[in-house]
N, C-alpha and C. Protein backbone atom coordinates (compact mmCIF):
# COMPACT_ATOMS: atom_id res chain seq x y z
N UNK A 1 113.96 103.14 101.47
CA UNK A 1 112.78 102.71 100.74
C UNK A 1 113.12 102.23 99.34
N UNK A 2 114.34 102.27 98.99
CA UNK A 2 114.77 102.07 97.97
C UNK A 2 115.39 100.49 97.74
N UNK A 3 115.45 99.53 96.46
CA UNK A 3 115.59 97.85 96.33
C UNK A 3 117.28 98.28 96.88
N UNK A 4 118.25 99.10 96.82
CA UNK A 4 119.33 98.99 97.19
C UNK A 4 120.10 99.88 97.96
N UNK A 5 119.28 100.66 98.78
CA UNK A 5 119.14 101.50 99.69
C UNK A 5 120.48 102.69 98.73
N UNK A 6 119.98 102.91 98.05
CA UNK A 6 120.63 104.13 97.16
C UNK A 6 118.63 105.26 96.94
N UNK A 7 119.42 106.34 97.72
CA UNK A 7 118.45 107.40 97.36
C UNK A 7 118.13 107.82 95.74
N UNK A 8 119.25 107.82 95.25
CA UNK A 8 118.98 108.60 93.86
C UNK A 8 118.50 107.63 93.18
N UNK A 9 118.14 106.31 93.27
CA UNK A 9 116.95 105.59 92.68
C UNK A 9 115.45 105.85 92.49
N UNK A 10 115.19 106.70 93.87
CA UNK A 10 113.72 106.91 93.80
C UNK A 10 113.39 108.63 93.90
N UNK A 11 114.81 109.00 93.43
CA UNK A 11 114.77 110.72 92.85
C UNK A 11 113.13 111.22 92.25
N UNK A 12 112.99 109.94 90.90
CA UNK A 12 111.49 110.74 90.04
C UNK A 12 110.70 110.47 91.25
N UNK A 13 110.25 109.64 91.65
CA UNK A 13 109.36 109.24 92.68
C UNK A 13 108.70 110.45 93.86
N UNK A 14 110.09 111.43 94.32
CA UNK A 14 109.99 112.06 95.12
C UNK A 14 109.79 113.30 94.78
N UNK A 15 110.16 113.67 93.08
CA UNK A 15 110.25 114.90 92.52
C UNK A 15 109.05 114.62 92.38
N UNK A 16 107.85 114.01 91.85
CA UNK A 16 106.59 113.86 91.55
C UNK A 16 105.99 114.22 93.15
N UNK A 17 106.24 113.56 94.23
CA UNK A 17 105.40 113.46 95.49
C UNK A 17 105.64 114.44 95.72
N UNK A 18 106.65 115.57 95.51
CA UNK A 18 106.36 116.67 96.53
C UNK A 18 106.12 118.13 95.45
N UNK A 19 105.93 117.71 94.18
CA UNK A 19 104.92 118.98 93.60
C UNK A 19 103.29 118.46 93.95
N UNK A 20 103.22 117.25 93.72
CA UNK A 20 101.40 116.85 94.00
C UNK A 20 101.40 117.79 95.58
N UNK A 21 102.03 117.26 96.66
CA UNK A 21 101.85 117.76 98.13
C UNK A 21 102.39 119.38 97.84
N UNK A 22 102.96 120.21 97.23
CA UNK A 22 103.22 121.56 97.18
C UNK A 22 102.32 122.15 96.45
N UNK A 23 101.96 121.79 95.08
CA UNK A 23 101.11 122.64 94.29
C UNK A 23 99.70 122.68 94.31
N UNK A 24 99.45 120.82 94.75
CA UNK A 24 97.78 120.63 94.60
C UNK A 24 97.23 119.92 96.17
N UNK A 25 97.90 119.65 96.92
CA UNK A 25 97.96 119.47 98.54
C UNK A 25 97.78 120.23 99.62
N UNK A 26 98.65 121.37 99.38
CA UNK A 26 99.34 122.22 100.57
C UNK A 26 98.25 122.77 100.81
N UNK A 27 97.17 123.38 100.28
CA UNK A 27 95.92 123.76 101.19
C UNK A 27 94.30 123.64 101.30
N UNK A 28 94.94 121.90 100.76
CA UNK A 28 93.70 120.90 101.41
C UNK A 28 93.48 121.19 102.67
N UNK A 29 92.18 120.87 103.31
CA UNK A 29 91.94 120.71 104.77
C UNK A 29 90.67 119.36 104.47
N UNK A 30 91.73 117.71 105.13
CA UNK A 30 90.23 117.39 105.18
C UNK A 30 90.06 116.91 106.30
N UNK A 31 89.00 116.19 106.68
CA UNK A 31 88.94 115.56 108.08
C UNK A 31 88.65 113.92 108.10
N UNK A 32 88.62 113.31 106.47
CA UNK A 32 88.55 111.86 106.82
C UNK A 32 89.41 111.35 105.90
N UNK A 33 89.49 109.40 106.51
CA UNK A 33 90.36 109.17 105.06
C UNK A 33 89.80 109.47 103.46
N UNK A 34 88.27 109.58 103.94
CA UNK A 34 87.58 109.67 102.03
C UNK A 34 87.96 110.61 101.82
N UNK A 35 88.34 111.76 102.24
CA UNK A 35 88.04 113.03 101.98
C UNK A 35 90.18 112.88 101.03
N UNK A 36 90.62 112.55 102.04
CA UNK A 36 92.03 112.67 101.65
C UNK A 36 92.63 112.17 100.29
N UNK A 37 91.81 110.67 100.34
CA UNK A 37 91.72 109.93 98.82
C UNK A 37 91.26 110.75 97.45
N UNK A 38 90.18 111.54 98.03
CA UNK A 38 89.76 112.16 96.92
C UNK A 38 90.40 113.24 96.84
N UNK A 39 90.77 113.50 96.93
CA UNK A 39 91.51 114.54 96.98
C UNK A 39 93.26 114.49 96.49
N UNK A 40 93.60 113.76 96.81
CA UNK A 40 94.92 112.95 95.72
C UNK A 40 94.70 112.52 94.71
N UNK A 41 93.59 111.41 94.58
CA UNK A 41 92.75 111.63 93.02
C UNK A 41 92.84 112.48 91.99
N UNK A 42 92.11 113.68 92.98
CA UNK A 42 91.95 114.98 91.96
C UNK A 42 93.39 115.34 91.55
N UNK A 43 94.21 115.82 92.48
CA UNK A 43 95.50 115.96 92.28
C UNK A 43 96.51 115.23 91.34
N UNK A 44 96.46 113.90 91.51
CA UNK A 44 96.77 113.15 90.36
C UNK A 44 96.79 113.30 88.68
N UNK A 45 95.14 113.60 88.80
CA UNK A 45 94.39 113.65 87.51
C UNK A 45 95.21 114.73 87.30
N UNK A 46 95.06 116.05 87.64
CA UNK A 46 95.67 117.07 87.53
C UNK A 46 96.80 117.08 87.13
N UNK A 47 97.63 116.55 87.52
CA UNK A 47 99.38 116.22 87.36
C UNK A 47 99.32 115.63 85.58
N UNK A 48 98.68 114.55 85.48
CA UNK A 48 98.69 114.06 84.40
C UNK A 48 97.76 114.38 83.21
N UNK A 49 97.07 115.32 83.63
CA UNK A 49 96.03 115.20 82.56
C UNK A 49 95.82 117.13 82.58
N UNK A 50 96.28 117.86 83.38
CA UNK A 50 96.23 119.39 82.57
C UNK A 50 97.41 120.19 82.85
N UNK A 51 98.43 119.64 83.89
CA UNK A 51 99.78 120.69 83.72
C UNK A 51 100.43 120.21 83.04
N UNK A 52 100.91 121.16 82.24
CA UNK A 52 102.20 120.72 81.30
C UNK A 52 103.60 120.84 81.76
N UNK A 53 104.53 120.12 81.22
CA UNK A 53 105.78 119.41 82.07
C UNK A 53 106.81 120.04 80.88
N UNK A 54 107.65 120.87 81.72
CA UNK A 54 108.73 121.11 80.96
C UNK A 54 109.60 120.14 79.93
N UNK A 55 109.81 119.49 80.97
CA UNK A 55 110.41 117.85 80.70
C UNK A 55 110.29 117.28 79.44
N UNK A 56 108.92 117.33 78.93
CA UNK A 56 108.25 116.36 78.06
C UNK A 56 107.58 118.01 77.09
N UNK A 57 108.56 118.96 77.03
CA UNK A 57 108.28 119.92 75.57
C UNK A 57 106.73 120.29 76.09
N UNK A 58 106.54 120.76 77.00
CA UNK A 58 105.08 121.30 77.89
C UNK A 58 103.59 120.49 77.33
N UNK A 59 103.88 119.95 77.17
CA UNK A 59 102.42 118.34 77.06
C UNK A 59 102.65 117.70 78.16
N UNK A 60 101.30 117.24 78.38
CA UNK A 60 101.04 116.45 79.46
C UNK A 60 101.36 115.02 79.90
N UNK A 61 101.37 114.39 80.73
CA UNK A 61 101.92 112.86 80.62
C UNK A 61 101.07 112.29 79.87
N UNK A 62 99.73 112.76 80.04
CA UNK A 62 98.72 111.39 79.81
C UNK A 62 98.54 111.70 78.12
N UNK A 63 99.03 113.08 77.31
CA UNK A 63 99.45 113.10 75.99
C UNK A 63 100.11 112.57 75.44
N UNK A 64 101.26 112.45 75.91
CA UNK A 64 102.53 111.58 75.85
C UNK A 64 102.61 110.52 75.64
N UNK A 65 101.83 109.63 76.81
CA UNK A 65 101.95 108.34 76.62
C UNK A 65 100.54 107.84 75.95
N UNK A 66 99.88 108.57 76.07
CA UNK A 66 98.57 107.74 74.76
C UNK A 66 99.17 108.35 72.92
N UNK A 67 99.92 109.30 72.84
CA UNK A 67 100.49 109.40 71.22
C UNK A 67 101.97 108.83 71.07
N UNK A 68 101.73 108.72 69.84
CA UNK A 68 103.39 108.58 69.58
C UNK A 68 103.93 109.59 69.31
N UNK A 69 103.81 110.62 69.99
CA UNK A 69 104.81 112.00 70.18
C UNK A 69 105.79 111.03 71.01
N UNK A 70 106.95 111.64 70.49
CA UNK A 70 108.43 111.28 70.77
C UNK A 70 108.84 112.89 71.37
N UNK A 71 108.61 112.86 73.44
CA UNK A 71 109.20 114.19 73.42
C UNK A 71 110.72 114.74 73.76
N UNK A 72 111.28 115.28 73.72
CA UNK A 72 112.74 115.27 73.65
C UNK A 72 112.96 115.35 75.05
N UNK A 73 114.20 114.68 75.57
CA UNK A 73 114.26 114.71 76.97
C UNK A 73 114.92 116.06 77.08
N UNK A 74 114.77 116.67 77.98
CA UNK A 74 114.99 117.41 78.59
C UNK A 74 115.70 117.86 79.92
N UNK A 75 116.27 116.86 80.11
CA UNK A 75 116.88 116.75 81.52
C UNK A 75 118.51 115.88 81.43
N UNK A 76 119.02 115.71 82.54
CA UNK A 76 120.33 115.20 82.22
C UNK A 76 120.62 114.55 83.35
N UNK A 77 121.26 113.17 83.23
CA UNK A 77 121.43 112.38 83.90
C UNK A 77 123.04 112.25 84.73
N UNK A 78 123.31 112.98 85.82
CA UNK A 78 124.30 112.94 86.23
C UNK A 78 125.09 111.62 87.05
N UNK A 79 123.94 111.02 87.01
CA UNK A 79 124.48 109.45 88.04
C UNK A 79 124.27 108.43 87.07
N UNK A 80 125.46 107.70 87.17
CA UNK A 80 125.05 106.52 86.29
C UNK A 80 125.65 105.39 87.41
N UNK A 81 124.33 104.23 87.20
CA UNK A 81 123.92 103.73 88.40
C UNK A 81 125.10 102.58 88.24
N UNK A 82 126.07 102.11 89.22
CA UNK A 82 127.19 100.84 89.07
C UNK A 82 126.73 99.68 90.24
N UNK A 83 126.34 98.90 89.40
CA UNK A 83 125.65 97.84 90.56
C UNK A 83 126.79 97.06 90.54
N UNK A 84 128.08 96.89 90.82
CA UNK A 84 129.13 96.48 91.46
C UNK A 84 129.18 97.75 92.86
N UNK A 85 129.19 98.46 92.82
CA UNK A 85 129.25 99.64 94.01
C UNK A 85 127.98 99.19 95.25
N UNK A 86 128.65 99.10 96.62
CA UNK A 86 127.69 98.89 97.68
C UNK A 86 127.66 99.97 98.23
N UNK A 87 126.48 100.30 99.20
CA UNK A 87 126.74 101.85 99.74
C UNK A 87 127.16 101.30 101.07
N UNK A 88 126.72 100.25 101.91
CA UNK A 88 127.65 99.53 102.45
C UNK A 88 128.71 98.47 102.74
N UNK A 89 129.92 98.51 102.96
CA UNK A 89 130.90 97.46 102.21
C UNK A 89 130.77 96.69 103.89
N UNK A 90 131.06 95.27 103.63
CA UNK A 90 131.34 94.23 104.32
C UNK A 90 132.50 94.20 104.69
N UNK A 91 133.09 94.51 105.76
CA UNK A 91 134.49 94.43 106.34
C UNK A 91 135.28 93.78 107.30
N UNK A 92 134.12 92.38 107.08
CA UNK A 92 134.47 91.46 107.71
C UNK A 92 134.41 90.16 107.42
């Protein structure tokens, strides 16, 4: 699913999708698509607008990016991405 079929591209992507589906998902029950939409909605909102994120010095995203708080990163980047590197080589 990834532009260069390298997983650790869409790492944030997946760290985000599976606290929304673990913390604010896991014991939904709905029975339509409206019901499901709204309900990721809510979850969403939630994510960005009242848990606080280690990451970002425990403020929220949607704090973050509407101030000019500068929050200190918090995390560490072990891959550094070499777009000369294929994950599959041509050997022919």
């Amino acid at each position: 699913m990834t532009e260069d079929s390298d997983p650790r591209d869409n790492a944030i992507a997946e760290r985000v999708n599976g606290i929304l589906k673990n913390e604010y998902l896991a014991d939904y029950k709905v029975n339509t698509l409206e019901e499901a939409k709204d309900a990721l909605e809510q979850s969403v909102n939630k994510y960005n607008n009242e848990r606080p994120h280690l990451s970002i010095e425990y403020l929220t995203p949607s704090i973050v990016h509407s101030t000019s708080i500068k929050a200190k990163r918090k995390w560490k980047s072990y891959y550094k991405k070499n777009t000369n590197d294929k994950l599959f080589q041509d050997n022919g």
